[in-house]
Protein backbone atom coordinates (compact mmCIF):
# COMPACT_ATOMS: atom_id res chain seq x y z
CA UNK A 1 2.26 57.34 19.84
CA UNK A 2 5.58 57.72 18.64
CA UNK A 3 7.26 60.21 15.15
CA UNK A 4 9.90 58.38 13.44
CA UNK A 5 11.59 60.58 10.60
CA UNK A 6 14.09 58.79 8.14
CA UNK A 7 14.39 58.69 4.20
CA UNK A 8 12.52 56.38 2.29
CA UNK A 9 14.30 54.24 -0.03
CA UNK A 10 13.95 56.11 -2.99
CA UNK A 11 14.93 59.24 -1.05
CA UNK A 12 11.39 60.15 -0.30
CA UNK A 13 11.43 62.01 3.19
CA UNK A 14 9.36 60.14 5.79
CA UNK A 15 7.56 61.27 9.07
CA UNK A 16 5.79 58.29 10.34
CA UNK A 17 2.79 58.42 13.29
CA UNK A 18 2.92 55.05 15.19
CA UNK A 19 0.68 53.74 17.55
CA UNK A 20 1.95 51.03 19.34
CA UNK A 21 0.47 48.26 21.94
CA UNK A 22 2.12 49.51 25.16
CA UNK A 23 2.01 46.04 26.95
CA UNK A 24 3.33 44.38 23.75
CA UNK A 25 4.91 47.10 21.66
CA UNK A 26 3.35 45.60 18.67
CA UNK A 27 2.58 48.68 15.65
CA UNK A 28 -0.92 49.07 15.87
CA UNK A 29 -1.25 51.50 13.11
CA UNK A 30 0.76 53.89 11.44
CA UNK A 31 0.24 57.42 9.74
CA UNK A 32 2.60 59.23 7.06
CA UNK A 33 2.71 62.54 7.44
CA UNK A 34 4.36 63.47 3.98
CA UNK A 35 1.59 62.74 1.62
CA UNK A 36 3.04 60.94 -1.93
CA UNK A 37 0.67 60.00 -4.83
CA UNK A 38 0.53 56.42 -3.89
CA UNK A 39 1.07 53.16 -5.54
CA UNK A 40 -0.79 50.96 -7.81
CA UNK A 41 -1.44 48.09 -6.04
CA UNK A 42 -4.13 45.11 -6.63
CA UNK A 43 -6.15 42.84 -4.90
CA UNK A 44 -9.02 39.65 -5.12
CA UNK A 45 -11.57 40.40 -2.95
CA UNK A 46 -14.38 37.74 -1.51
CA UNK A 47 -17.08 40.00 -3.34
CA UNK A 48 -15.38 42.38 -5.58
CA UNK A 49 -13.52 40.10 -7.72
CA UNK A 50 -9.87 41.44 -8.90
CA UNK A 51 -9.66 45.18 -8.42
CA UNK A 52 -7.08 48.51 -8.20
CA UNK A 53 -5.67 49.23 -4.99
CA UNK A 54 -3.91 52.52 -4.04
CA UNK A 55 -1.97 51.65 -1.24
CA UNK A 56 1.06 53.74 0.56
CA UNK A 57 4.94 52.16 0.28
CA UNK A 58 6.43 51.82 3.33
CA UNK A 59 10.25 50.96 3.60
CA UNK A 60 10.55 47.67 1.44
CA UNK A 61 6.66 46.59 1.77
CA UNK A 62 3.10 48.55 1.32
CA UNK A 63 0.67 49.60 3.16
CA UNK A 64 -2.92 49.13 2.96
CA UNK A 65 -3.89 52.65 2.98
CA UNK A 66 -4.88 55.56 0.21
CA UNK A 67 -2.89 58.63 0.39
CA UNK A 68 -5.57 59.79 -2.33
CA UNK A 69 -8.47 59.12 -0.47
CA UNK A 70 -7.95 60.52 2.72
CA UNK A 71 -5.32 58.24 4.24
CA UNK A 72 -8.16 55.37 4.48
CA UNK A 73 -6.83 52.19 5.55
CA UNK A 74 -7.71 48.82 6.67
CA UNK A 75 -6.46 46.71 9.55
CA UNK A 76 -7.32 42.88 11.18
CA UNK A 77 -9.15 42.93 14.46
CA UNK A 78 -8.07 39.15 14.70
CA UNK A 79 -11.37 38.23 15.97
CA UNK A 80 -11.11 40.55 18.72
CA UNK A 81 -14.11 42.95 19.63
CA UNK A 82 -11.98 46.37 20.86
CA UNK A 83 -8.97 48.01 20.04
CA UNK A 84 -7.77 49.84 16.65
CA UNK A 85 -6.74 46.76 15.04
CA UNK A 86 -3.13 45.72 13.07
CA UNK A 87 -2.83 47.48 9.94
CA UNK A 88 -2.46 45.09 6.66
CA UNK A 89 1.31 45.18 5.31
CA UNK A 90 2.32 43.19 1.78
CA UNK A 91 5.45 42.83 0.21
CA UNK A 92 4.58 42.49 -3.32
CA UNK A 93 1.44 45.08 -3.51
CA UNK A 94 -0.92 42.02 -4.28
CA UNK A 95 -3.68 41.42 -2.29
CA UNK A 96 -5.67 38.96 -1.04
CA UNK A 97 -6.85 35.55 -3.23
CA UNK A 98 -10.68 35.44 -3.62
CA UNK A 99 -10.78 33.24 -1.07
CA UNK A 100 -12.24 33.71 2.40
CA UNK A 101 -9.29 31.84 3.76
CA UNK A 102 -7.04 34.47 3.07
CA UNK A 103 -7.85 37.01 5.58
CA UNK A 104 -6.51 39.92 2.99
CA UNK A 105 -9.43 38.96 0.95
CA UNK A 106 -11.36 40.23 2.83
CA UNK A 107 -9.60 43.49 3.35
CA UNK A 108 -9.34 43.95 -0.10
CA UNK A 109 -13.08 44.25 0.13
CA UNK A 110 -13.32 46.50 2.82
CA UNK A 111 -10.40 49.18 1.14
CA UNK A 112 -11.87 48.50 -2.03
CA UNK A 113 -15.49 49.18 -1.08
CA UNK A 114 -13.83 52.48 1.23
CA UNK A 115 -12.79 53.92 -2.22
CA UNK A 116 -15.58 53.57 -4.04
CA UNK A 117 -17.59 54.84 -1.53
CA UNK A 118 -15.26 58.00 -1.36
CA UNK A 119 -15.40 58.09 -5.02
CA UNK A 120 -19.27 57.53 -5.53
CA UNK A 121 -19.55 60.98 -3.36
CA UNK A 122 -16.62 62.83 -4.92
CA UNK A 123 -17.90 62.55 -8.19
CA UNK A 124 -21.79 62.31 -7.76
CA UNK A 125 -21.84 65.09 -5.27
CA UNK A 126 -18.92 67.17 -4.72
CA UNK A 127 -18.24 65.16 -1.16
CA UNK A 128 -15.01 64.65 -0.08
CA UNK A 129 -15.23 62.32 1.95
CA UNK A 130 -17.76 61.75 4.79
CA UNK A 131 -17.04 64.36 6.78
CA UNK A 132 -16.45 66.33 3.80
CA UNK A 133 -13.49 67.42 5.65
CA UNK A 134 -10.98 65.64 3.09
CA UNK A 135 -10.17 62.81 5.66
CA UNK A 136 -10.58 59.28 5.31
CA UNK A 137 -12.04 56.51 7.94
CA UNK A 138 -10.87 53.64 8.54
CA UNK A 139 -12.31 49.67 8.24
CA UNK A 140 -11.50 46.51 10.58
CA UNK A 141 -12.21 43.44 9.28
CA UNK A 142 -12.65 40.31 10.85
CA UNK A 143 -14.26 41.71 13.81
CA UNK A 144 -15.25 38.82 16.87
CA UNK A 145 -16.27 35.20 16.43
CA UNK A 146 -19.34 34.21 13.69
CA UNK A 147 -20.17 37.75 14.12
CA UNK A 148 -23.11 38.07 11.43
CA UNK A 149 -22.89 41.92 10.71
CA UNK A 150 -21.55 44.92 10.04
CA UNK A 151 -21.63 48.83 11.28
CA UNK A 152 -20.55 52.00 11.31
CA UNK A 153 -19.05 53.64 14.78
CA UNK A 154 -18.94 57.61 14.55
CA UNK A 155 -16.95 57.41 18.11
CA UNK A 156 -13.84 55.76 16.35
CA UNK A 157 -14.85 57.01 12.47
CA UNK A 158 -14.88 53.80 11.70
CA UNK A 159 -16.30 51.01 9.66
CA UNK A 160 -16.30 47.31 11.01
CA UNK A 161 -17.15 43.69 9.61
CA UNK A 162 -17.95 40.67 11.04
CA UNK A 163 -16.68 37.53 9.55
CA UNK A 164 -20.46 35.69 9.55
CA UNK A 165 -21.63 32.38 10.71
CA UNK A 166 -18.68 30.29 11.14
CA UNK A 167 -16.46 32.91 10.36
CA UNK A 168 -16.77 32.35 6.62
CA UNK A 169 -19.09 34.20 5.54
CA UNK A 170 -17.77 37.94 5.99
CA UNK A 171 -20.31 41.10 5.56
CA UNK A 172 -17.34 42.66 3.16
CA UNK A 173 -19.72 43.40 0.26
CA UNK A 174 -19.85 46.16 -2.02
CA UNK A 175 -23.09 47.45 -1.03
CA UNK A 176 -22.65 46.62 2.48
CA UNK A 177 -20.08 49.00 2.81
CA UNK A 178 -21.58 52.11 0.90
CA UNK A 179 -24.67 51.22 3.14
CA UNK A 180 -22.83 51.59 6.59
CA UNK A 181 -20.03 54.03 5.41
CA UNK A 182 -23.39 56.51 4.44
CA UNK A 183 -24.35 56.30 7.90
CA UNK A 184 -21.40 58.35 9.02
CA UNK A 185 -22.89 60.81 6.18
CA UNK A 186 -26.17 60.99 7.77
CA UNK A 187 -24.69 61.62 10.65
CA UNK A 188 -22.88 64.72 9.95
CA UNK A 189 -25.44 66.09 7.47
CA UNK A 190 -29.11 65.75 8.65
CA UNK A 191 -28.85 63.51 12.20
CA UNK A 192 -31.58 61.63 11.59
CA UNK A 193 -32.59 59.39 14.61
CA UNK A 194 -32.55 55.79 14.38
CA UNK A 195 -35.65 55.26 15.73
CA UNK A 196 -39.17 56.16 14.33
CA UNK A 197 -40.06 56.98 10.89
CA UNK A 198 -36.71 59.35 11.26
CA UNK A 199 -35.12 55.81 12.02
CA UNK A 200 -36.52 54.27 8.68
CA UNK A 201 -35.13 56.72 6.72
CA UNK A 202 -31.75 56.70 8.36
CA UNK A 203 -31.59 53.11 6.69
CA UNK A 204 -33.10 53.93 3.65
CA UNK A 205 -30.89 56.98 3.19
CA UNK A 206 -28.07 54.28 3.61
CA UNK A 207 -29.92 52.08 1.64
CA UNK A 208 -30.15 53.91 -1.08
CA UNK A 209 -26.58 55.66 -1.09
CA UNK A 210 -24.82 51.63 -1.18
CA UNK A 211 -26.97 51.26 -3.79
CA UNK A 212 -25.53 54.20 -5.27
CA UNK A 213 -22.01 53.15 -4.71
CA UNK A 214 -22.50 49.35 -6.22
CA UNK A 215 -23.92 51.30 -9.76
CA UNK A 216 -21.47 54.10 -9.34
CA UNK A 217 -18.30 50.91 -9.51
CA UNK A 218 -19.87 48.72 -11.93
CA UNK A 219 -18.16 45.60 -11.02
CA UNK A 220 -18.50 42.56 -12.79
CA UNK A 221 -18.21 40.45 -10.45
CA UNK A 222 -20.91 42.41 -8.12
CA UNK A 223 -23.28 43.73 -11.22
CA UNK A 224 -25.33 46.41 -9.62
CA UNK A 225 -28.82 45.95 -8.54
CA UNK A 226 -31.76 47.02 -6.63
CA UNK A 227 -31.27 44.57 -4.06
CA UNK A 228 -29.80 45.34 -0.49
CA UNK A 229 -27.42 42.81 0.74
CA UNK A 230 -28.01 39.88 -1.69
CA UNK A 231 -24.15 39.00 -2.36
CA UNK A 232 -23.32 38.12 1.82
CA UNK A 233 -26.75 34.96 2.29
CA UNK A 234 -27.21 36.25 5.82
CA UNK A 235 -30.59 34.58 5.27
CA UNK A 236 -28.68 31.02 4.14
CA UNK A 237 -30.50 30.51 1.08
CA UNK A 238 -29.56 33.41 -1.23
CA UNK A 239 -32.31 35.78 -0.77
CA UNK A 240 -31.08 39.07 -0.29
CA UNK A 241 -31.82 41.14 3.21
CA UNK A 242 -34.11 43.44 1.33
CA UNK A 243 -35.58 44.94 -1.74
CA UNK A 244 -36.26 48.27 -2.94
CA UNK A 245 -38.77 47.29 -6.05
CA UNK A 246 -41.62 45.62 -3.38
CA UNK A 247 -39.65 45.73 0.30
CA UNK A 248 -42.36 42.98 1.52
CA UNK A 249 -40.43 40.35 -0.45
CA UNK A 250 -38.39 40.02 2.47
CA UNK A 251 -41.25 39.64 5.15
CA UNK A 252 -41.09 42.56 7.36
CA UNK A 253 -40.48 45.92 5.38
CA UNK A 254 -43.54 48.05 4.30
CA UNK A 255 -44.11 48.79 0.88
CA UNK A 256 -46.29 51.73 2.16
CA UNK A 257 -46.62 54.15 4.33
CA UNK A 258 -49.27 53.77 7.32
CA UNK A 259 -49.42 55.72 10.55
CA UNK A 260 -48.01 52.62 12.30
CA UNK A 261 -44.84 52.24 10.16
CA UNK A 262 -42.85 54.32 12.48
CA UNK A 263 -43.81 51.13 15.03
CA UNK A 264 -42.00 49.19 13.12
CA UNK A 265 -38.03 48.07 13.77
CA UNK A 266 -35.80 50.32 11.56
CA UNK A 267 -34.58 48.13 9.24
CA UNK A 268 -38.44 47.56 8.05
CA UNK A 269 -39.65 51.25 8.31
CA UNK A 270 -36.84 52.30 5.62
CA UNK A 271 -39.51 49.91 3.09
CA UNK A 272 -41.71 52.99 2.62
CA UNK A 273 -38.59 55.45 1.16
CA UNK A 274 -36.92 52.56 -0.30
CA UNK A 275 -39.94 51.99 -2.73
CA UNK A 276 -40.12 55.59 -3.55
CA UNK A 277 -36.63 55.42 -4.57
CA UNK A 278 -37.13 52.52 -6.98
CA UNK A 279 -40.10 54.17 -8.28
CA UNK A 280 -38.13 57.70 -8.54
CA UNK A 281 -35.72 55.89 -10.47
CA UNK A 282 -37.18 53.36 -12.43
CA UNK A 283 -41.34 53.67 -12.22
CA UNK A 284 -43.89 50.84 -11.71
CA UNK A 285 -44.35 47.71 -13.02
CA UNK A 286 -42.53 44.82 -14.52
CA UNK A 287 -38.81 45.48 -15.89
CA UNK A 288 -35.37 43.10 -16.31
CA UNK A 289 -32.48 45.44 -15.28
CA UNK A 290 -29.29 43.52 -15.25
CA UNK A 291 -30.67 40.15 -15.45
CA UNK A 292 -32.85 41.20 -12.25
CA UNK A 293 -36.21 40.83 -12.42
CA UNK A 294 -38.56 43.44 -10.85
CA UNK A 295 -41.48 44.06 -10.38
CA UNK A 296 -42.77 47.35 -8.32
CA UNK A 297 -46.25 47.83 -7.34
CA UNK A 298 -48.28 51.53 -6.25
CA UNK A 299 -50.57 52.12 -3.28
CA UNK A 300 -53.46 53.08 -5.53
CA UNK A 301 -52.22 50.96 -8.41
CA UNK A 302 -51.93 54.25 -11.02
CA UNK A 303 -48.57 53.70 -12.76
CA UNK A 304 -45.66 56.14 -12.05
CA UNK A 305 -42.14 56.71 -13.85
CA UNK A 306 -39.17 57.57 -13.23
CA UNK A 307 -36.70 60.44 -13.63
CA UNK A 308 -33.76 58.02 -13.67
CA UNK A 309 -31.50 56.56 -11.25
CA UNK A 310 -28.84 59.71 -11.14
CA UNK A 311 -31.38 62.40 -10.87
CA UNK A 312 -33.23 60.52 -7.99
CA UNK A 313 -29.77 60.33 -6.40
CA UNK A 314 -29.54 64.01 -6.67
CA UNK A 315 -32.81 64.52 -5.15
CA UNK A 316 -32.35 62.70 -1.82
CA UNK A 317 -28.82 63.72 -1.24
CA UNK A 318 -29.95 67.56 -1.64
CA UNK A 319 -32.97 66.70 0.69
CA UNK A 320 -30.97 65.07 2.99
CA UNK A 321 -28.04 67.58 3.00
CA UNK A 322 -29.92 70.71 2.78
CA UNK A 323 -33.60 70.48 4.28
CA UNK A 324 -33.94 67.24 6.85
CA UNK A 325 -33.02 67.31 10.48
CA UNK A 326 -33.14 64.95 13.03
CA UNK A 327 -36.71 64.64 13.86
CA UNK A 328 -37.91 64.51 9.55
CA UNK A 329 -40.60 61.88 9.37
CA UNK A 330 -42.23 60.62 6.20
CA UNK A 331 -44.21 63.45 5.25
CA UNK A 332 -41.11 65.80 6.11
CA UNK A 333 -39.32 63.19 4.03
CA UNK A 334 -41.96 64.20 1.32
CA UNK A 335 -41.87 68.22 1.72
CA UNK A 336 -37.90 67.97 1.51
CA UNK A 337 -37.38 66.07 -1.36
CA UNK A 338 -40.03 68.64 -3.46
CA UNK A 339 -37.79 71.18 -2.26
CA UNK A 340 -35.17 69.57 -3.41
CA UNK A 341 -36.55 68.61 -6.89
CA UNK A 342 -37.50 72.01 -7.49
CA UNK A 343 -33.74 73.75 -6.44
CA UNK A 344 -32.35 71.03 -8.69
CA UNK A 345 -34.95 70.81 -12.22
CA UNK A 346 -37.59 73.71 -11.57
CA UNK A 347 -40.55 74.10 -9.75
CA UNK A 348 -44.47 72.56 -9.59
CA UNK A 349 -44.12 72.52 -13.01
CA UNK A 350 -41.42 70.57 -14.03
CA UNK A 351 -41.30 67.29 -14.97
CA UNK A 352 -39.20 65.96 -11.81
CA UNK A 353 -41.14 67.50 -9.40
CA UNK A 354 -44.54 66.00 -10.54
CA UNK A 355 -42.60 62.68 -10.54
CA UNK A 356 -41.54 62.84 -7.33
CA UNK A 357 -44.84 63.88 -5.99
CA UNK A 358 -46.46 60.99 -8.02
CA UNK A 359 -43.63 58.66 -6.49
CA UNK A 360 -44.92 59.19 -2.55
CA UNK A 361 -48.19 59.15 -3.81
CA UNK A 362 -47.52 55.80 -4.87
CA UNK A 363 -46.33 54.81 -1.69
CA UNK A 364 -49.04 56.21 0.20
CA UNK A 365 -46.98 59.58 1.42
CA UNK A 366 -49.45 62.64 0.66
């Protein structure tokens, strides 16, 4: 790591951080110390269609990081597996093309979909950021060869994507990244383990957060949905990897809760709270919601509604931030989001809270 101090060329002072390759001396990634306001910058993402980037200048070019968001930035692993990654550098502040060819497409994803997510907390919660501490992570893109995912690494407090079957199909969606980027959330709030029914709703709490984040940026070119994963055909034939309205659509998750659900692999478990979230939100039975069709069933077939998508939102992040630990299982699950509900709208009495008790019912939670 090396400082560097100089004048910018507008007469800015500058302190940079570098972190350079010691066998190669190649800049790795750098860090300004003296925070500006940023620059308007824009990009064409794979997913996100043309968006607003707030990137940092840098002598004559820009980088891609947000001085506003935490210094969050975005580098290219290069198909690698280890290492930091090289941070993305442009001359003209315009990103990417739209097309998966252009590896800045894909970054503009990733930054893009690291902003919203910062934003999505900010303003729904109060969070800044996922520490809440006020600083940013960071995203590598085109992580190792046809690598078909994507994750979140709390040792490096970092977000990485693979670049998918043939390395053209990268997991830079929208959605995607609120859903891993809320794992670092979960993490530092509640714990939860990722295994058991405190497993299931580790995804579902991520689950249910990208959602969040895909309504919260109302794209156009990503309209926001109910539907987990449905822009990046991991599957091959457009289906996406789940669904919160009847999570058996996609062959494994439970729509229900059972006492062998915690049996199940994690990504199937989170079924049970992803269902209660649609049915928080949105209630049973047949509805079109941005041109998506859906159709959410009950345990006992009695009709619930909802309280609305934002109030729901409200509900798990207070239960997840306030009254779940590491070890919550459903029923936990159940006792923290009434807890929650009341804090929020009032007690037994209130509308919410009978809503949200009528919502577990549903899925078989008691």
């Amino acid at each position: 790591r090396t400082t560097v101090e100089g004048m910018r060329a507008d007469g800015t002072p500058s302190r940079q951080q570098l972190v350079t390759d010691a066998a190669s001396g190649e800049v790795l990634s750098t860090h300004e110390d003296i925070q500006t306001a940023g620059a308007a910058g824009t990009g064409r993402g794979v997913f996100d269609g043309s968006v607003k980037l707030t990137t940092t200048p840098y002598k004559t070019w820009f980088q891609l990081k947000d001085p506003m968001r935490g210094n969050q930035y975005t580098t290219t692993l290069k198909n690698g597996t280890s290492g930091a990654g090289t941070q993305y550098i442009d001359l003209d502040n315009r990103w990417g093309s739209g097309q998966v060819a252009n590896g800045q497409s894909a970054a503009v994803d990733a930054q893009f979909g690291a902003a919203a997510t910062w934003d999505f907390y900010k303003s729904t919660f109060g969070r800044n950021g996922i520490r809440n501490d006020g600083v940013g992570a960071y995203s590598r893109v085109h992580y190792g060869q046809n690598y078909v995912n994507a994750f979140w690494d709390d040792s490096c407090f970092c977000m990485t994507y693979g670049d998918g079957a043939g390395n053209t199909h990268p997991l830079t969606a929208l959605d995607v990244a609120g859903h891993e980027m809320s794992h670092g959330v979960t993490s530092h709030t509640a714990g939860l383990n990722y295994w058991g029914e405190s497993g299931g709703l580790n995804e579902a709490t991520s689950d249910i957060m990208g959602t969040g984040v895909e309504w919260y940026a109302n794209l156009a070119a990503d309209k926001p949905d109910y539907l987990i994963g449905e822009k990046i055909d991991i599957n091959g034939d457009g289906t996406p990897l789940r669904y919160m309205d009847k999570p058996s659509k996609d062959g494994g998750s439970a729509d229900y809760w059972s006492p062998s659900v915690g049996s199940l692999d994690v990504h199937y478990s989170s079924g049970v709270a992803n269902h209660f979230f649609f049915l928080l939100s949105m209630g049973s039975g047949a509805k079109s919601v941005n041109g998506v069709s859906y159709n959410s069933p009950t345990y006992d077939g009695v009709p619930v509604a909802g309280i609305g998508r934002n109030k729901a939102l409200q509900v798990w992040y207070r239960a997840l931030t306030v009254y779940m630990t590491s070890t919550t299982n459903y029923q936990g699950a159940r006792t923290a989001t009434l807890k929650a509900t009341a804090d929020l709208y009032g007690g037994t009495n209130s509308t919410e809270y009978k809503r949200v008790a009528a919502a577990w019912k549903a899925v078989n939670v008691n």
